[in-house]
N, C-alpha and C. Protein backbone atom coordinates (compact mmCIF):
# COMPACT_ATOMS: atom_id res chain seq x y z
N UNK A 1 3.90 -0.31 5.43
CA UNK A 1 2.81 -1.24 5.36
C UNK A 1 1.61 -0.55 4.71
N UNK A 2 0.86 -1.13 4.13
CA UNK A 2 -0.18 -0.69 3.38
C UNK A 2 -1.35 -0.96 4.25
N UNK A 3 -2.45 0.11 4.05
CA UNK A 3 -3.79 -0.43 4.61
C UNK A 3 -4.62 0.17 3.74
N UNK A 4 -6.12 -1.05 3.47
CA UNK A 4 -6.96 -0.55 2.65
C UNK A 4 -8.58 0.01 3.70
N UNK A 5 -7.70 0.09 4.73
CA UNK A 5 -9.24 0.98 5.41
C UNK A 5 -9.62 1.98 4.98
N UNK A 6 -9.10 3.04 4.42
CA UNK A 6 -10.00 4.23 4.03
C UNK A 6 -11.11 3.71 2.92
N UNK A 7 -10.58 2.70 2.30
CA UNK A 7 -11.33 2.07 0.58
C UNK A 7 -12.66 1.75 1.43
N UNK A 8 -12.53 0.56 2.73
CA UNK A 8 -13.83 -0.09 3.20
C UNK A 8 -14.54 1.42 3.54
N UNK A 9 -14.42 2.39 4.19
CA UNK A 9 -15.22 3.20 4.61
C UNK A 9 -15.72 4.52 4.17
N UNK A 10 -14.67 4.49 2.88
CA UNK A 10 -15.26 4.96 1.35
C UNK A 10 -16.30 4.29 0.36
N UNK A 11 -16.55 3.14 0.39
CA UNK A 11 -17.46 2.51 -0.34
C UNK A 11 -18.12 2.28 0.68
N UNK A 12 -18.15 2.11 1.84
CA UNK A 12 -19.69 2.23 3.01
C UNK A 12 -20.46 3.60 2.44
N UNK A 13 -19.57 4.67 2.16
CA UNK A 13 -20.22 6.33 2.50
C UNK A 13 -20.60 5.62 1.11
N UNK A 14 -20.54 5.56 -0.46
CA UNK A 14 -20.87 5.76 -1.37
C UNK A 14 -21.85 4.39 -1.71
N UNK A 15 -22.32 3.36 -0.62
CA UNK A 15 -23.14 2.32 -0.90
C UNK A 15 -22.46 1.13 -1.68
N UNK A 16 -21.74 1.35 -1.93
CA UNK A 16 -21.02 0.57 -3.12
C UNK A 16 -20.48 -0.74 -1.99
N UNK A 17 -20.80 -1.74 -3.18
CA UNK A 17 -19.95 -3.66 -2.25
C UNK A 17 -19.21 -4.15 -2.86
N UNK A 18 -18.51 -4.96 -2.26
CA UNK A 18 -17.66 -5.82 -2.93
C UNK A 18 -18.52 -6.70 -4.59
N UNK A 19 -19.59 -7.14 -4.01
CA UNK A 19 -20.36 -7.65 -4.95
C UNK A 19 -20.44 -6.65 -6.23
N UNK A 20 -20.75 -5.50 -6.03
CA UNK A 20 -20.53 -4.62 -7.03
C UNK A 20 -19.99 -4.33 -7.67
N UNK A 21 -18.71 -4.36 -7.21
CA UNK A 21 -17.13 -4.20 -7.86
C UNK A 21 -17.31 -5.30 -8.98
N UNK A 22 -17.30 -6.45 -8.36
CA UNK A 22 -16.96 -7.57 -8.93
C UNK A 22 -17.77 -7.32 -10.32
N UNK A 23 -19.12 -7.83 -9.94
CA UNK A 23 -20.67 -8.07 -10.94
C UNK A 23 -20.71 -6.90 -11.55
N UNK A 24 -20.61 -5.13 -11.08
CA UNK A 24 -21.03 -4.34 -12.48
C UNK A 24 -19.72 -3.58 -12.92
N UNK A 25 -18.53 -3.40 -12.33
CA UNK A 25 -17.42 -3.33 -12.70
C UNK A 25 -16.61 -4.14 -13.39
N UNK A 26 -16.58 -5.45 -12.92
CA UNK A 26 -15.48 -6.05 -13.38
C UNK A 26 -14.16 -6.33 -12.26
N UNK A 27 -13.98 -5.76 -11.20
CA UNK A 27 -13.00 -5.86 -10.29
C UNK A 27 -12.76 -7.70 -10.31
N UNK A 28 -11.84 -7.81 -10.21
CA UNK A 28 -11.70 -9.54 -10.18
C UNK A 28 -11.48 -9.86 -8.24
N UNK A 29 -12.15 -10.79 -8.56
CA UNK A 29 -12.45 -11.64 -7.27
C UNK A 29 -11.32 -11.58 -6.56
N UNK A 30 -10.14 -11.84 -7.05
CA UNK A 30 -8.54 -11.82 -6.70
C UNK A 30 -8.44 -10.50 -6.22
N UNK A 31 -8.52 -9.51 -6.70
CA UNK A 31 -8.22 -8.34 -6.19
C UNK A 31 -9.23 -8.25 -5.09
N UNK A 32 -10.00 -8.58 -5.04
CA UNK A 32 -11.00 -8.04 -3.64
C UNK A 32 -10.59 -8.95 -2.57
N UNK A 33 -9.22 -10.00 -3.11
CA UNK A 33 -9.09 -10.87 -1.72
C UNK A 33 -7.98 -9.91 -1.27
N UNK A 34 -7.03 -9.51 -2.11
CA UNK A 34 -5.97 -8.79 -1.98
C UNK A 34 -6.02 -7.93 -0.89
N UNK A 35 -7.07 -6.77 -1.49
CA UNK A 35 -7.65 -5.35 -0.81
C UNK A 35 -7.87 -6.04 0.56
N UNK A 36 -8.49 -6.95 0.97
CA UNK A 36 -9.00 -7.40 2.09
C UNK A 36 -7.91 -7.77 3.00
N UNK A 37 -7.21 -8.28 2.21
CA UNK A 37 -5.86 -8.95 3.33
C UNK A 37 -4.25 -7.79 2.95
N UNK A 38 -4.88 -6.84 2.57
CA UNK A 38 -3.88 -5.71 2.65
C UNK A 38 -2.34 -5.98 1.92
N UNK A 39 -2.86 -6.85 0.82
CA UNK A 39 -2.02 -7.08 -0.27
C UNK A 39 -1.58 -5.77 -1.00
N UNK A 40 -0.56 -5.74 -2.23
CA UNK A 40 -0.28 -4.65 -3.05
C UNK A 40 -1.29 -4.67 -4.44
N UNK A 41 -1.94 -4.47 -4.82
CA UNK A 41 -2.30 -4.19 -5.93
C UNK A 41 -2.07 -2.71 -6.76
N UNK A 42 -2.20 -3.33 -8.46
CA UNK A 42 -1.78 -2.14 -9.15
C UNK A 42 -2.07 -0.78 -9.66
N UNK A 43 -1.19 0.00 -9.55
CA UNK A 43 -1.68 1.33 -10.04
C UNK A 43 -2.75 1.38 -11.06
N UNK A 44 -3.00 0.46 -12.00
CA UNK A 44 -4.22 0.63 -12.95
C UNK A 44 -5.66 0.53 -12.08
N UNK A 45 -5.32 -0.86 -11.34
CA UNK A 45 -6.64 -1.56 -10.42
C UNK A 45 -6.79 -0.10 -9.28
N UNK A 46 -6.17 0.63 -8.88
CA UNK A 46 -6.01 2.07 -7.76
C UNK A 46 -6.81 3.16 -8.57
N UNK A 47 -6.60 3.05 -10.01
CA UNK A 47 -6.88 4.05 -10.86
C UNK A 47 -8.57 3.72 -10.89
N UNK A 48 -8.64 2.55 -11.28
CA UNK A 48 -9.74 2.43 -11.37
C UNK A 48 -11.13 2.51 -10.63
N UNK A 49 -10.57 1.95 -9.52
CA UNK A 49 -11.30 2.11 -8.24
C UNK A 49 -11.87 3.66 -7.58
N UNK A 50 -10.56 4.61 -7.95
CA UNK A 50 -10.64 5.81 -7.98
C UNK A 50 -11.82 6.64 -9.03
N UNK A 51 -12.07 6.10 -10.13
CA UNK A 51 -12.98 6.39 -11.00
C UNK A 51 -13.85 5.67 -10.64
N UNK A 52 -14.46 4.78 -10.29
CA UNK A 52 -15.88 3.71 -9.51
C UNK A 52 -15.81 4.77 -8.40
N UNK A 53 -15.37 5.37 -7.70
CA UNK A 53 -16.14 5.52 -6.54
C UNK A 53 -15.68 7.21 -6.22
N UNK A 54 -15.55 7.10 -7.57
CA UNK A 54 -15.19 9.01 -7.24
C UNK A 54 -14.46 9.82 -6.11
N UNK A 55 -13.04 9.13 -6.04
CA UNK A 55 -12.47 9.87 -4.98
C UNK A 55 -11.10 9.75 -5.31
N UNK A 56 -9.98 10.23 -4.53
CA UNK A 56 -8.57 10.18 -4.48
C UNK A 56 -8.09 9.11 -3.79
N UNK A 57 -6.79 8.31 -4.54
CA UNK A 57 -6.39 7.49 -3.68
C UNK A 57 -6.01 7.53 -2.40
N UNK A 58 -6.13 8.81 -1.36
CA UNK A 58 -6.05 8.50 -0.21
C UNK A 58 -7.45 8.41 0.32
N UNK A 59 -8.41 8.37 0.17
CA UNK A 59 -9.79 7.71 0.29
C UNK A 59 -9.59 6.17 0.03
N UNK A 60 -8.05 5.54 -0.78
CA UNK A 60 -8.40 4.09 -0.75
C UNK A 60 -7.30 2.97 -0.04
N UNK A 61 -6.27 3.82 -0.13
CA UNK A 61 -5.04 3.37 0.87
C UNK A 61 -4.04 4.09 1.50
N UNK A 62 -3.73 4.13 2.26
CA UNK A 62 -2.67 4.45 3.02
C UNK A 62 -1.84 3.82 3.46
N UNK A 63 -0.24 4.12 3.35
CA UNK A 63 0.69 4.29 3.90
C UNK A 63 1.04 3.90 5.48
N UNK A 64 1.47 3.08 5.73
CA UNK A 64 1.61 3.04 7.62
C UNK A 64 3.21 2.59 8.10
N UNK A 65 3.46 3.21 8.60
CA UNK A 65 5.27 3.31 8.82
C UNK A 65 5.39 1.73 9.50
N UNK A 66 6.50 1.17 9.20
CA UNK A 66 6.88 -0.49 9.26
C UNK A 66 7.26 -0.74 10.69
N UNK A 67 7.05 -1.34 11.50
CA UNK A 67 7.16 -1.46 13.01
C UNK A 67 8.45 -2.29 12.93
N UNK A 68 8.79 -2.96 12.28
CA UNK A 68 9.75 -4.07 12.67
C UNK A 68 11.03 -2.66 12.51
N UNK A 69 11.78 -3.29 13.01
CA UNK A 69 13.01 -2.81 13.86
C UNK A 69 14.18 -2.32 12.37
């Protein structure tokens, strides 16, 4: 399972909003519903995000082992 909590509390530390993404990046609205509801998005949109906010993708998602049986 994927989770995008490290991303929310990586862009808390660096000030950065969703609004931001969107308005001086370019991030599309779609992807910020994605990120939110712990959708997959793509290695380019990971890449990028990684360059906006200056960090490694484990600052933006992680990995979480699958509970179902």
């Amino acid at each position: 399972m994927i989770s995008y909590e490290p991303l929310w509390k990586t862009m808390e530390q660096k000030g950065i909003t969703t609004y931001v993404l969107i308005n001086r990046y370019g991030i599309n609205p779609r992807t910020i519903h994605n990120l939110k509801h712990n959708k997959s998005i793509t290695m380019f949109t990971l890449e990028k995000l990684c360059a906006i906010l200056e960090c490694q993708a484990d600052e933006i998602v992680q990995f979480l082992p699958d509970t179902d049986p």
